[in-house]
PDB file of N, CA and C in Angstrom:
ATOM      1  N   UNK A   1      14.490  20.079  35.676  1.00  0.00           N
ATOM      2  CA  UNK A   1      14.428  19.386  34.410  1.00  0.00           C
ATOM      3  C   UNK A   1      15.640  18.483  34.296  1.00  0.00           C
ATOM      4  N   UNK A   2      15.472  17.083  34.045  1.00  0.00           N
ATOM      5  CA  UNK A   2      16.200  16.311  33.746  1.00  0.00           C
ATOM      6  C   UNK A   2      17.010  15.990  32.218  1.00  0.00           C
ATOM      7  N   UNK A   3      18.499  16.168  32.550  1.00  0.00           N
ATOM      8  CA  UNK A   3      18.931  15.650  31.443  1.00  0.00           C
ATOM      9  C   UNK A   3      18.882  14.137  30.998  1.00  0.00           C
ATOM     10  N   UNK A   4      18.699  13.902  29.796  1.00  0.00           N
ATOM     11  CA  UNK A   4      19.127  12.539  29.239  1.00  0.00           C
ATOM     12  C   UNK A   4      19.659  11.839  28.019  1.00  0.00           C
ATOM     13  N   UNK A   5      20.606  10.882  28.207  1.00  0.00           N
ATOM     14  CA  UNK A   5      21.371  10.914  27.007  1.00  0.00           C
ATOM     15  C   UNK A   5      20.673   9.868  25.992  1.00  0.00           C
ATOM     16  N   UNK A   6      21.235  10.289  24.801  1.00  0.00           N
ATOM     17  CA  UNK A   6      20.562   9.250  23.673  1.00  0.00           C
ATOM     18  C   UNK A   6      21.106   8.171  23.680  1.00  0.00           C
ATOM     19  N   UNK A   7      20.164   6.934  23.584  1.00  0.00           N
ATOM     20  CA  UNK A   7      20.431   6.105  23.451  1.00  0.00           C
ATOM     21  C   UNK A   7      21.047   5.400  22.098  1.00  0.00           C
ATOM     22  N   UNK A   8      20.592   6.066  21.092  1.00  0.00           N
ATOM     23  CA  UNK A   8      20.962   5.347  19.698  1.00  0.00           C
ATOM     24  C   UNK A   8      21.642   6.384  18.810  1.00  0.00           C
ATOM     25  N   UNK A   9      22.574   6.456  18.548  1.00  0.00           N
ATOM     26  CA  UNK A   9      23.110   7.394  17.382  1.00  0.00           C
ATOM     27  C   UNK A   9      22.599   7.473  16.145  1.00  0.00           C
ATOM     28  N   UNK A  10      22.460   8.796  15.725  1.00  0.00           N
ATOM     29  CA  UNK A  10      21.532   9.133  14.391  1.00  0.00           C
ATOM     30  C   UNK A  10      22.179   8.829  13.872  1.00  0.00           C
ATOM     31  N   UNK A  11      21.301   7.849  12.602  1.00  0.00           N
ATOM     32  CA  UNK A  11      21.960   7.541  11.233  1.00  0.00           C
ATOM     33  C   UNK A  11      21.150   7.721  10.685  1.00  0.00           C
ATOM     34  N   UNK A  12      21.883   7.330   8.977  1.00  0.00           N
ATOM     35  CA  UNK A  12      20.710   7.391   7.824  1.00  0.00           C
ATOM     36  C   UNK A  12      20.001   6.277   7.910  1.00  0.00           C
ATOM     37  N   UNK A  13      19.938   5.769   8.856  1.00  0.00           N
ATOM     38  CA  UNK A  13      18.823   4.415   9.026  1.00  0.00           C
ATOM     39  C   UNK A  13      17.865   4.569  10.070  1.00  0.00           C
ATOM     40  N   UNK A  14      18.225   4.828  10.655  1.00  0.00           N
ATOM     41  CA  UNK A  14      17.117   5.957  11.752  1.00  0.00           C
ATOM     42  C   UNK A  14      16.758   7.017  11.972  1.00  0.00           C
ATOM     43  N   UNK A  15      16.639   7.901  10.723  1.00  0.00           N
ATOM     44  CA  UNK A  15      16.232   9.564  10.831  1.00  0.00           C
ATOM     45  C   UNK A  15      15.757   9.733   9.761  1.00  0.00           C
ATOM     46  N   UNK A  16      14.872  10.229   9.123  1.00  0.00           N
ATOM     47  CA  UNK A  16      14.136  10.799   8.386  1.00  0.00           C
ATOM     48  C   UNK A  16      14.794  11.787   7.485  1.00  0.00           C
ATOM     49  N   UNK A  17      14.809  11.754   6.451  1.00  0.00           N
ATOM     50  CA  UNK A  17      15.450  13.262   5.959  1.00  0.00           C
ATOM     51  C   UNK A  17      14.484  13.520   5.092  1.00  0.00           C
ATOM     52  N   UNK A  18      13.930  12.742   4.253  1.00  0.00           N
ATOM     53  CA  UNK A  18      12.947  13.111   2.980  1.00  0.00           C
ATOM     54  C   UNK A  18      11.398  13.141   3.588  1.00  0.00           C
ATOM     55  N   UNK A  19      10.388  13.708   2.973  1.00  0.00           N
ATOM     56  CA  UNK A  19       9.176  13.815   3.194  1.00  0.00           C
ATOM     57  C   UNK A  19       8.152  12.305   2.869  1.00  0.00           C
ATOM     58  N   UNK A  20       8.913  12.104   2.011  1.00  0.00           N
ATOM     59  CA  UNK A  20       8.589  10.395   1.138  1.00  0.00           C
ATOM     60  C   UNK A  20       9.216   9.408   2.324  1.00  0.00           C
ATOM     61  N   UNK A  21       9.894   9.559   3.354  1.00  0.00           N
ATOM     62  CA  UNK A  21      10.086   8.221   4.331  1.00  0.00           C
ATOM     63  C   UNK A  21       8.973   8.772   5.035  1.00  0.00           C
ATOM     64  N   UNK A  22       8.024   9.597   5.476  1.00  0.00           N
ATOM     65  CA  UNK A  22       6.845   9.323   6.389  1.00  0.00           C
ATOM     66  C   UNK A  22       5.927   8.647   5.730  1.00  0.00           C
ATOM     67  N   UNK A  23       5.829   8.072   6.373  1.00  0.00           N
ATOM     68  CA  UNK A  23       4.309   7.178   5.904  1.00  0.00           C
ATOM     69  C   UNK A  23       3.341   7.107   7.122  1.00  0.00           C
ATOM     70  N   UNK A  24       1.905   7.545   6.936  1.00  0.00           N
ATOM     71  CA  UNK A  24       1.019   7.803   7.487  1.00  0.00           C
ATOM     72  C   UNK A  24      -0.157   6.726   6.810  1.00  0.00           C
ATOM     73  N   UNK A  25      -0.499   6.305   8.138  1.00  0.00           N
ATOM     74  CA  UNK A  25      -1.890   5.472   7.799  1.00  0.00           C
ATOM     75  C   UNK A  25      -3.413   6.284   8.324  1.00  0.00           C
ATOM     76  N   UNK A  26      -4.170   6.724   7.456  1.00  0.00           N
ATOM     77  CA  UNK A  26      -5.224   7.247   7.509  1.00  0.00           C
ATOM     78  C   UNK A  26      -6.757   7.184   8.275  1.00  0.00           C
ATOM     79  N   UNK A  27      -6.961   7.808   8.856  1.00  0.00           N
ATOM     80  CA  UNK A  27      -7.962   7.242   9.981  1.00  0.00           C
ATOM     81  C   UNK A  27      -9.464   7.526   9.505  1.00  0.00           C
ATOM     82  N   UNK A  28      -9.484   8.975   9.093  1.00  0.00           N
ATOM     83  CA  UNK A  28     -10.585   8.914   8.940  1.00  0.00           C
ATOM     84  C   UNK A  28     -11.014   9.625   7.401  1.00  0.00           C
ATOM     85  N   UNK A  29     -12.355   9.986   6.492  1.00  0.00           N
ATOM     86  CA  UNK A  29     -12.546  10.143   5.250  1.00  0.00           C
ATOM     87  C   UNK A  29     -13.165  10.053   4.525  1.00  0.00           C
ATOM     88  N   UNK A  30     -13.305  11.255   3.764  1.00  0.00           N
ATOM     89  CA  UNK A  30     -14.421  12.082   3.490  1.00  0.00           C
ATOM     90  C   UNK A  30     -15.280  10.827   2.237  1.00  0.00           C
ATOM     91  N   UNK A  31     -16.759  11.309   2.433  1.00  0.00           N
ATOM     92  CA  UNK A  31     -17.649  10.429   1.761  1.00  0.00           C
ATOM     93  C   UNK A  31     -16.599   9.638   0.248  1.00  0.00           C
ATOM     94  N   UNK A  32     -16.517  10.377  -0.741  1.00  0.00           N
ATOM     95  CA  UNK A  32     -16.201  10.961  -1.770  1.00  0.00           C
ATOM     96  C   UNK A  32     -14.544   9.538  -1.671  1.00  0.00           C
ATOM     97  N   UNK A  33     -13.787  10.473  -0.609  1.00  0.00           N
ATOM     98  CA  UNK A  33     -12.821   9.829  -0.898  1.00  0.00           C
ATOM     99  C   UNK A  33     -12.924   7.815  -0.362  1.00  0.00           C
ATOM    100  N   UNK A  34     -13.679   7.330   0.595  1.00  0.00           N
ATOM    101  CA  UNK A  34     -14.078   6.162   0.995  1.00  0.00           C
ATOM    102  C   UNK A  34     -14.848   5.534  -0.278  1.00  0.00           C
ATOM    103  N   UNK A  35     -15.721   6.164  -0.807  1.00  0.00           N
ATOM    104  CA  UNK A  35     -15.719   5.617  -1.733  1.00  0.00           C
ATOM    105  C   UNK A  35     -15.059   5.131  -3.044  1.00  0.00           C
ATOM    106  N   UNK A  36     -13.942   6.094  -3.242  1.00  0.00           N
ATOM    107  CA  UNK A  36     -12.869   5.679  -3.958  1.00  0.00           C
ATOM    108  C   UNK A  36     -11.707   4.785  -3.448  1.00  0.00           C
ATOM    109  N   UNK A  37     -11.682   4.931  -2.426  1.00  0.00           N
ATOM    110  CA  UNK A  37     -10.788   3.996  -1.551  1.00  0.00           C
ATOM    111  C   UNK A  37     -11.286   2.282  -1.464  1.00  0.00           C
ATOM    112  N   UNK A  38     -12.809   2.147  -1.448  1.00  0.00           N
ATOM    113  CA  UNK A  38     -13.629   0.561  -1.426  1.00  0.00           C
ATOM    114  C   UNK A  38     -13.937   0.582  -3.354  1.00  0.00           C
ATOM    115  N   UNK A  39     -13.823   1.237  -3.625  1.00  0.00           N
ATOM    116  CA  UNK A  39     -14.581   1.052  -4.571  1.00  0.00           C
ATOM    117  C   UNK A  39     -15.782   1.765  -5.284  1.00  0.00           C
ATOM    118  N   UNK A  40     -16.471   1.920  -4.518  1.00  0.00           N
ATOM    119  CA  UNK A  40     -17.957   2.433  -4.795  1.00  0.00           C
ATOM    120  C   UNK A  40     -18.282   4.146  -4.984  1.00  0.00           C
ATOM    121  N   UNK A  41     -19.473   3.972  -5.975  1.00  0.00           N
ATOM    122  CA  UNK A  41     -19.931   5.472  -6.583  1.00  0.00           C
ATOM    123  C   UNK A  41     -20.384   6.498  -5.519  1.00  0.00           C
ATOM    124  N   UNK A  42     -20.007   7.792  -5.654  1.00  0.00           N
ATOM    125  CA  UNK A  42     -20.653   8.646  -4.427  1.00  0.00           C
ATOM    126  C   UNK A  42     -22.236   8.348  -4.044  1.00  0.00           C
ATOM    127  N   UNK A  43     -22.924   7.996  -5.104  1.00  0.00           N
ATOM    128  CA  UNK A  43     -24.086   7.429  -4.700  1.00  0.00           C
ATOM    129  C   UNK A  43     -24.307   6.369  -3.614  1.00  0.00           C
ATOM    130  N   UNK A  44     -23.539   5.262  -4.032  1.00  0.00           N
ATOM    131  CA  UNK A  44     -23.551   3.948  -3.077  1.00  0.00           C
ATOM    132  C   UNK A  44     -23.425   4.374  -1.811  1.00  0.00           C
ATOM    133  N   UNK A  45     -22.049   5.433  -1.816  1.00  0.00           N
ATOM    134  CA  UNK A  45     -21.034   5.137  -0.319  1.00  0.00           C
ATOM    135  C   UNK A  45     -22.766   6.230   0.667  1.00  0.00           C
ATOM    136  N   UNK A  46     -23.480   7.318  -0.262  1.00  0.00           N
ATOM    137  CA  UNK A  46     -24.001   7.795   0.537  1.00  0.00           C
ATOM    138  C   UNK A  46     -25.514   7.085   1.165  1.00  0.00           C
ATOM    139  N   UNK A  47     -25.944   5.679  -0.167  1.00  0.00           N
ATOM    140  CA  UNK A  47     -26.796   5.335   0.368  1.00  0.00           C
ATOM    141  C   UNK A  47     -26.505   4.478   1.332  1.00  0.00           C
ATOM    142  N   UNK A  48     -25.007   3.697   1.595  1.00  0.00           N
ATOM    143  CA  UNK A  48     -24.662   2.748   2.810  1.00  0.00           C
ATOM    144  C   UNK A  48     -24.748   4.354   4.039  1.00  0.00           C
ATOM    145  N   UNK A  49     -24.802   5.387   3.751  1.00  0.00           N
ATOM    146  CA  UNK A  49     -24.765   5.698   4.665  1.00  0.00           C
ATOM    147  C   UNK A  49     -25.959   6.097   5.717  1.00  0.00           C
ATOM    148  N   UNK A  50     -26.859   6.064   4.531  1.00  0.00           N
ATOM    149  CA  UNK A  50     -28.276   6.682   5.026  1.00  0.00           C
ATOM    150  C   UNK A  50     -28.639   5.111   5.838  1.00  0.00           C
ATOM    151  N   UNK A  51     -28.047   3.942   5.573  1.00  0.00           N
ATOM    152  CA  UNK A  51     -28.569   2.476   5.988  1.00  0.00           C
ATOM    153  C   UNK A  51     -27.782   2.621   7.091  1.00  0.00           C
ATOM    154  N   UNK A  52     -26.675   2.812   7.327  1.00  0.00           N
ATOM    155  CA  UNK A  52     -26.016   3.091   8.528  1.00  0.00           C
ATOM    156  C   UNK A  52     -27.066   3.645   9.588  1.00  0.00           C
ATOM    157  N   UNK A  53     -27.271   4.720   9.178  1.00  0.00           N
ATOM    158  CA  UNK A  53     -28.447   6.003  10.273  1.00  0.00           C
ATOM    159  C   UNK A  53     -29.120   4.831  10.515  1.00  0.00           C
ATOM    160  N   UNK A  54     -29.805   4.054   9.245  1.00  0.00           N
ATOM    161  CA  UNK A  54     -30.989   3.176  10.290  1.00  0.00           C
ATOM    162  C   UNK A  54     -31.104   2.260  11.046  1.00  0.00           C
ATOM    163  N   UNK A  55     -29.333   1.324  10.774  1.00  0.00           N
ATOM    164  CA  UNK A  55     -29.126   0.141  11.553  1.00  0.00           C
ATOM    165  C   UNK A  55     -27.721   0.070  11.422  1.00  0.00           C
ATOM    166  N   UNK A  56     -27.265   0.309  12.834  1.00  0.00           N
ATOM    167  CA  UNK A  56     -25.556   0.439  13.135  1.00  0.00           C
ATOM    168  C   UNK A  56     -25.614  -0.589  12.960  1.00  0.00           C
ATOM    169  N   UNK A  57     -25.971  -1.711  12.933  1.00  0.00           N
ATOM    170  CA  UNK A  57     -25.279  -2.931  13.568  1.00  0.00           C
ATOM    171  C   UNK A  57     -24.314  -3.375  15.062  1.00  0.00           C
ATOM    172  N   UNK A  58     -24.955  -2.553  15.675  1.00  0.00           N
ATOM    173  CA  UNK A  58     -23.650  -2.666  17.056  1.00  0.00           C
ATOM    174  C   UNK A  58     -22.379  -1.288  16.650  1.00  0.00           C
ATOM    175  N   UNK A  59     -22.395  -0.783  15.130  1.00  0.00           N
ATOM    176  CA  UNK A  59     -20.597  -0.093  15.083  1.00  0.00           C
ATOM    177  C   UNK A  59     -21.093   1.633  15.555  1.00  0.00           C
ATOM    178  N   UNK A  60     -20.517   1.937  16.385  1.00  0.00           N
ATOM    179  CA  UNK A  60     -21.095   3.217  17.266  1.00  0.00           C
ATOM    180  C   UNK A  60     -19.957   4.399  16.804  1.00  0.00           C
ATOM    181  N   UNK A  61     -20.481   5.451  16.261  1.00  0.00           N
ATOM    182  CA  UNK A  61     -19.512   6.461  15.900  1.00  0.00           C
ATOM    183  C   UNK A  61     -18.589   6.219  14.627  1.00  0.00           C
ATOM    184  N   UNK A  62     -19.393   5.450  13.728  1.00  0.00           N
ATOM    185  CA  UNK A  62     -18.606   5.151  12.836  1.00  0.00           C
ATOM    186  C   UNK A  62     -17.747   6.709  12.051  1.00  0.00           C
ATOM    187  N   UNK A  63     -19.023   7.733  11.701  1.00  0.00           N
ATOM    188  CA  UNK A  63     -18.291   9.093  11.200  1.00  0.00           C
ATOM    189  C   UNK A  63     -18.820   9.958  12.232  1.00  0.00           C
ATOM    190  N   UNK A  64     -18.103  11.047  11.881  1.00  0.00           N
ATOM    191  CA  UNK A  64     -18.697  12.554  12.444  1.00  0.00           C
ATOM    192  C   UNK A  64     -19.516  13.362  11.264  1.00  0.00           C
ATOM    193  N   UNK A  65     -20.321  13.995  11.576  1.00  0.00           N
ATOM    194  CA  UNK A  65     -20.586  15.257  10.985  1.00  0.00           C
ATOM    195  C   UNK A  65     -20.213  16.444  11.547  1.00  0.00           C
ATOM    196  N   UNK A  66     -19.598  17.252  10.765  1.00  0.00           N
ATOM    197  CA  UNK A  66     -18.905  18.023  11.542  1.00  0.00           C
ATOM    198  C   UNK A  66     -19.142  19.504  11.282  1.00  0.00           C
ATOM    199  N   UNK A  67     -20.185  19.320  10.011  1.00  0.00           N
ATOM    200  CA  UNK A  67     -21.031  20.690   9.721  1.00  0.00           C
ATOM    201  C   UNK A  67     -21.880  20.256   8.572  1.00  0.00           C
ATOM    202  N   UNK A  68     -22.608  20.928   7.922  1.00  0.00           N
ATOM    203  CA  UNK A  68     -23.850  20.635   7.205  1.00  0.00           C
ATOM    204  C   UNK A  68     -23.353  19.842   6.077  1.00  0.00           C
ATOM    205  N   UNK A  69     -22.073  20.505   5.208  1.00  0.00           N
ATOM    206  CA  UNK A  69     -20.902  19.964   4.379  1.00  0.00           C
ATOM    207  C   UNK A  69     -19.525  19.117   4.879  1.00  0.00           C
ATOM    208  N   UNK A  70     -19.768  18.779   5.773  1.00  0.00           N
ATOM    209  CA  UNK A  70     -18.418  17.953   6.240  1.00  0.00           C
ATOM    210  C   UNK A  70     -18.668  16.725   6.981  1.00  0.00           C
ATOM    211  N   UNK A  71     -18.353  15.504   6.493  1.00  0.00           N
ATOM    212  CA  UNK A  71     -18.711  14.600   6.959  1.00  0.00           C
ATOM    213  C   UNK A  71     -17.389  13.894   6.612  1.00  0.00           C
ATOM    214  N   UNK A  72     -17.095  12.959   8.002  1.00  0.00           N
ATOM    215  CA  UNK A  72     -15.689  11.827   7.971  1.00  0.00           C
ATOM    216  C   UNK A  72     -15.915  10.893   8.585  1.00  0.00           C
ATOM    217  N   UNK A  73     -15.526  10.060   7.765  1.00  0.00           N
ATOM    218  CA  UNK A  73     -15.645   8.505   8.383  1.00  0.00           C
ATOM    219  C   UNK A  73     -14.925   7.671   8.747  1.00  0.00           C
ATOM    220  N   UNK A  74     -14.754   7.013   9.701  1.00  0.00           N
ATOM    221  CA  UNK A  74     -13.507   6.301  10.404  1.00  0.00           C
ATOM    222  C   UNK A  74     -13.522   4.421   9.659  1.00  0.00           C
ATOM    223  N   UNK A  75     -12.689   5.233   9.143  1.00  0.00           N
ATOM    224  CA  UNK A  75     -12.124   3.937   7.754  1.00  0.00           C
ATOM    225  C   UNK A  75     -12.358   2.379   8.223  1.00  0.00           C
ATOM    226  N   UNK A  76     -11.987   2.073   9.734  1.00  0.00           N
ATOM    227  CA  UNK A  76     -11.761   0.991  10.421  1.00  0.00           C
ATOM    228  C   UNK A  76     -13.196   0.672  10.793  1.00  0.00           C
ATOM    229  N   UNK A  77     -13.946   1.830  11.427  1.00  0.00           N
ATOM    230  CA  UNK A  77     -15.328   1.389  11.760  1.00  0.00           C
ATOM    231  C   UNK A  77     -16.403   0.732  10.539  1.00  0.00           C
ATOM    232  N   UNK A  78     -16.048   1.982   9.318  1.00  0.00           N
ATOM    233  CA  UNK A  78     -16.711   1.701   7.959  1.00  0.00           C
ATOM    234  C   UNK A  78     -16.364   0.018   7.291  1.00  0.00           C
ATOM    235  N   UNK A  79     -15.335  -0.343   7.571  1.00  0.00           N
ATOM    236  CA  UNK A  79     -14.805  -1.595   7.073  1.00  0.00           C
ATOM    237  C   UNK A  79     -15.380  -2.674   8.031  1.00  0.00           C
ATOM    238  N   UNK A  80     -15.985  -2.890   9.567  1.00  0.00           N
ATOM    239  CA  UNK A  80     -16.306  -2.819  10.179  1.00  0.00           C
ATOM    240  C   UNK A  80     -17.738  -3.762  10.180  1.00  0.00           C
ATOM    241  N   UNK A  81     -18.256  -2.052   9.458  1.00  0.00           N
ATOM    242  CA  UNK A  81     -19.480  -2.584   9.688  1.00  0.00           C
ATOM    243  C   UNK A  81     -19.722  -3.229   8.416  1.00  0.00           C
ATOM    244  N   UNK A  82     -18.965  -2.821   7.081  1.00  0.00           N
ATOM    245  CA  UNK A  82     -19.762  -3.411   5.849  1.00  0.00           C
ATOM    246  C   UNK A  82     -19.354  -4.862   5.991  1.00  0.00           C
ATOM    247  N   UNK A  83     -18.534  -5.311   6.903  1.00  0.00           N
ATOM    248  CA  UNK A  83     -18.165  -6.957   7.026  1.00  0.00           C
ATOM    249  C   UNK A  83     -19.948  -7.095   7.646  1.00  0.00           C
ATOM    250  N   UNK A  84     -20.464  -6.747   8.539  1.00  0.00           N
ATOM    251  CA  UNK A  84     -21.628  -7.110   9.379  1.00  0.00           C
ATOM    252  C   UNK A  84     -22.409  -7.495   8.291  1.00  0.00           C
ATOM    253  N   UNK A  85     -22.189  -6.287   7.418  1.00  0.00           N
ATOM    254  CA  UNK A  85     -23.524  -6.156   6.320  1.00  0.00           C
ATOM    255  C   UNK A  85     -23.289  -7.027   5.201  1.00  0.00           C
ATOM    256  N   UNK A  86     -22.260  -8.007   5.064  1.00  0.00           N
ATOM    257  CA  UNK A  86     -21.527  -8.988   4.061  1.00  0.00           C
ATOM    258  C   UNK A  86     -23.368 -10.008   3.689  1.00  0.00           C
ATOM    259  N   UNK A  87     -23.389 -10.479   3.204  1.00  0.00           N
ATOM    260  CA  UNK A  87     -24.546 -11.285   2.429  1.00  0.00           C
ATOM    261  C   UNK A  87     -25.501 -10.918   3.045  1.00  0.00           C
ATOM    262  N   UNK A  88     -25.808 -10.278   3.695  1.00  0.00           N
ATOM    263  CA  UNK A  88     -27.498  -9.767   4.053  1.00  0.00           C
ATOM    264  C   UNK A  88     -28.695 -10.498   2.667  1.00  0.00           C
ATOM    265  N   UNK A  89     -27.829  -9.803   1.562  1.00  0.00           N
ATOM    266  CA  UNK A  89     -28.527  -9.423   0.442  1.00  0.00           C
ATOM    267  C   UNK A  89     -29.420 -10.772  -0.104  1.00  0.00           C
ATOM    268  N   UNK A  90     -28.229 -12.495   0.664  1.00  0.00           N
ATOM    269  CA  UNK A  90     -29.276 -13.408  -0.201  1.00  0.00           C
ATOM    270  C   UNK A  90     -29.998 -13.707   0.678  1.00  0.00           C
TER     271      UNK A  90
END
């Protein structure tokens, strides 16, 4: 096992001490909460989802199901695809 020395000396500018300097960006999420996150009623987010099942558009694995009650959705894919699905409507 190799030793090695640090390169940068700990400071209060490079070390963490509080729980409030992590910041985490979120990957994936639950029906419920995506819909509060875009906007939209648990209804909506679940009927974009049942439209999902019928036409990915090309976005593959957007969520998991991960039991009968657990379902997560990968925030980036979901954003993703509702760009695809942008004016369909006129």
């Amino acid at each position: 096992m190799s030793v090695h020395k640090m390169q940068d000396k700990a400071t209060k500018q490079n070390t963490v001490l509080e729980p409030e300097q992590v910041i985490a960006n979120p990957i994936y999420c639950a029906p419920k909460a995506i819909g509060e996150l875009f906007g939209f009623s648990r209804s909506t987010t679940s009927r974009l989802l049942n439209e999902y099942k019928e036409n990915d558009r090309g976005v593959k694995d957007m969520y998991l199901s991960l039991s009968s009650t657990l379902v997560v959705i990968k925030i980036e894919k979901f954003e993703q695809w509702l760009k695809l699905k942008n004016g369909e409507w006129l």
